[in-house]
Protein backbone atom coordinates (compact mmCIF):
# COMPACT_ATOMS: atom_id res chain seq x y z
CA UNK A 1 69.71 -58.56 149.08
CA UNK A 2 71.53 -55.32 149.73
CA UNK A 3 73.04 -53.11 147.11
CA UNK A 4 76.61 -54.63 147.06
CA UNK A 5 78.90 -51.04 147.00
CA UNK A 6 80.71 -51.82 143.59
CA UNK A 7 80.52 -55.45 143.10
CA UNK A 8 77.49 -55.41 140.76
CA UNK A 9 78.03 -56.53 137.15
CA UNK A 10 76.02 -55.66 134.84
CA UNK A 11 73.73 -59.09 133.47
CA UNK A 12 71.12 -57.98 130.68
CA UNK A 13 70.31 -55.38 129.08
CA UNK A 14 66.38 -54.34 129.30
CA UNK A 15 65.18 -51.35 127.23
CA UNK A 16 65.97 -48.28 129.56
CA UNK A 17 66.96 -50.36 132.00
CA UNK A 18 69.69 -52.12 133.35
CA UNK A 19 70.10 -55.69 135.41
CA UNK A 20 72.36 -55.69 137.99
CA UNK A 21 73.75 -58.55 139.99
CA UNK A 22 74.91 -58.20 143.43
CA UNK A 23 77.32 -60.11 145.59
CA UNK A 24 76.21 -60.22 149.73
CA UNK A 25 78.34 -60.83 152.67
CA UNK A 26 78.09 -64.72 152.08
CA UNK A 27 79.21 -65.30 148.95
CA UNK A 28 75.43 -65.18 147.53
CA UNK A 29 74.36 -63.56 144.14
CA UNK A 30 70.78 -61.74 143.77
CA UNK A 31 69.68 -59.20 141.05
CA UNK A 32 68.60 -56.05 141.00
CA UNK A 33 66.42 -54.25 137.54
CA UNK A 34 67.61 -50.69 137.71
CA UNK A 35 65.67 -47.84 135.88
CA UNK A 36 67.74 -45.02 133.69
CA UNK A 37 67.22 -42.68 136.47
CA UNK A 38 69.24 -45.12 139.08
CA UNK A 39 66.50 -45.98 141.00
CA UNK A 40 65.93 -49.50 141.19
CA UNK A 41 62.24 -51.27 140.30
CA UNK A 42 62.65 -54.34 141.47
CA UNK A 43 65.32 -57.09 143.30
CA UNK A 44 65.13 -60.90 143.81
CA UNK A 45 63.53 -62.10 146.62
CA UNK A 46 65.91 -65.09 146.81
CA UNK A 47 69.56 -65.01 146.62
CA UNK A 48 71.58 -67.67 143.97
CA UNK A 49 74.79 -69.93 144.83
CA UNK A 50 76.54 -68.49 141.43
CA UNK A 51 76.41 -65.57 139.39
CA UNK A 52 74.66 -67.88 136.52
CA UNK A 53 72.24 -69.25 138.17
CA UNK A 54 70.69 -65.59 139.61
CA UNK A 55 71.02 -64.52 135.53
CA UNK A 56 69.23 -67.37 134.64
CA UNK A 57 66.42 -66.84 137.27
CA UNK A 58 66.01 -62.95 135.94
CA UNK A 59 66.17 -64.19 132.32
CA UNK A 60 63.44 -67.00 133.20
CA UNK A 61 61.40 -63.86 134.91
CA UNK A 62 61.71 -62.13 131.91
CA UNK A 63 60.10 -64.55 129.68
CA UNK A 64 57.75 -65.00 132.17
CA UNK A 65 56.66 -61.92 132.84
CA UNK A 66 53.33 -61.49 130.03
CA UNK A 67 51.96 -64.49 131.98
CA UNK A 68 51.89 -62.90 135.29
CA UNK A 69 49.19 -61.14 137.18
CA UNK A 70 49.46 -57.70 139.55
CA UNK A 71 51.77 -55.68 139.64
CA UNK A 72 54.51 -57.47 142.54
CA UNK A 73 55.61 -61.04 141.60
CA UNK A 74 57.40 -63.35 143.99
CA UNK A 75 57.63 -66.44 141.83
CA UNK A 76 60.10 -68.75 142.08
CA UNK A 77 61.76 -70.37 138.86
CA UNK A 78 61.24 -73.96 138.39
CA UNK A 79 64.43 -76.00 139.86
CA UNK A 80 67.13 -77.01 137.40
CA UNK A 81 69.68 -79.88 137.94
């Protein structure tokens, strides 16, 4: 997913950070977890048919997160309806 140009809106808040979800050439939503300094940690490595959906797969990440080994996760969230 590529950094959208000023159609990111902001999703969650995460302390000193920020979530930002991105809209691509096709219509398709992915996130992106920006540090304070701009520079962003880490971005979805799928891409969501709606804006709620890709917030609900970052949300579901970060709940997830304390159960997760290494340091670079590429989990999928289970399906929903």
């Amino acid at each position: 997913m590529e950094q959208s140009g000023g159609t990111a809106r902001p999703a969650v808040a995460v302390t000193g950070m920020r979530c930002l979800i991105d809209l691509d050439g096709a219509g398709r939503f992915g996130w992106r977890l920006v540090a304070s300094n701009g520079r962003a940690v880490a971005v979805s490595v799928a891409s969501y048919a709606s804006h709620a959906r890709c917030r609900a797969a970052f949300l579901w990440l970060c709940g997830e997160h304390a159960d997760m080994a290494g340091g670079i996760q590429g989990r999928r969230p289970p399906a929903s309806g």
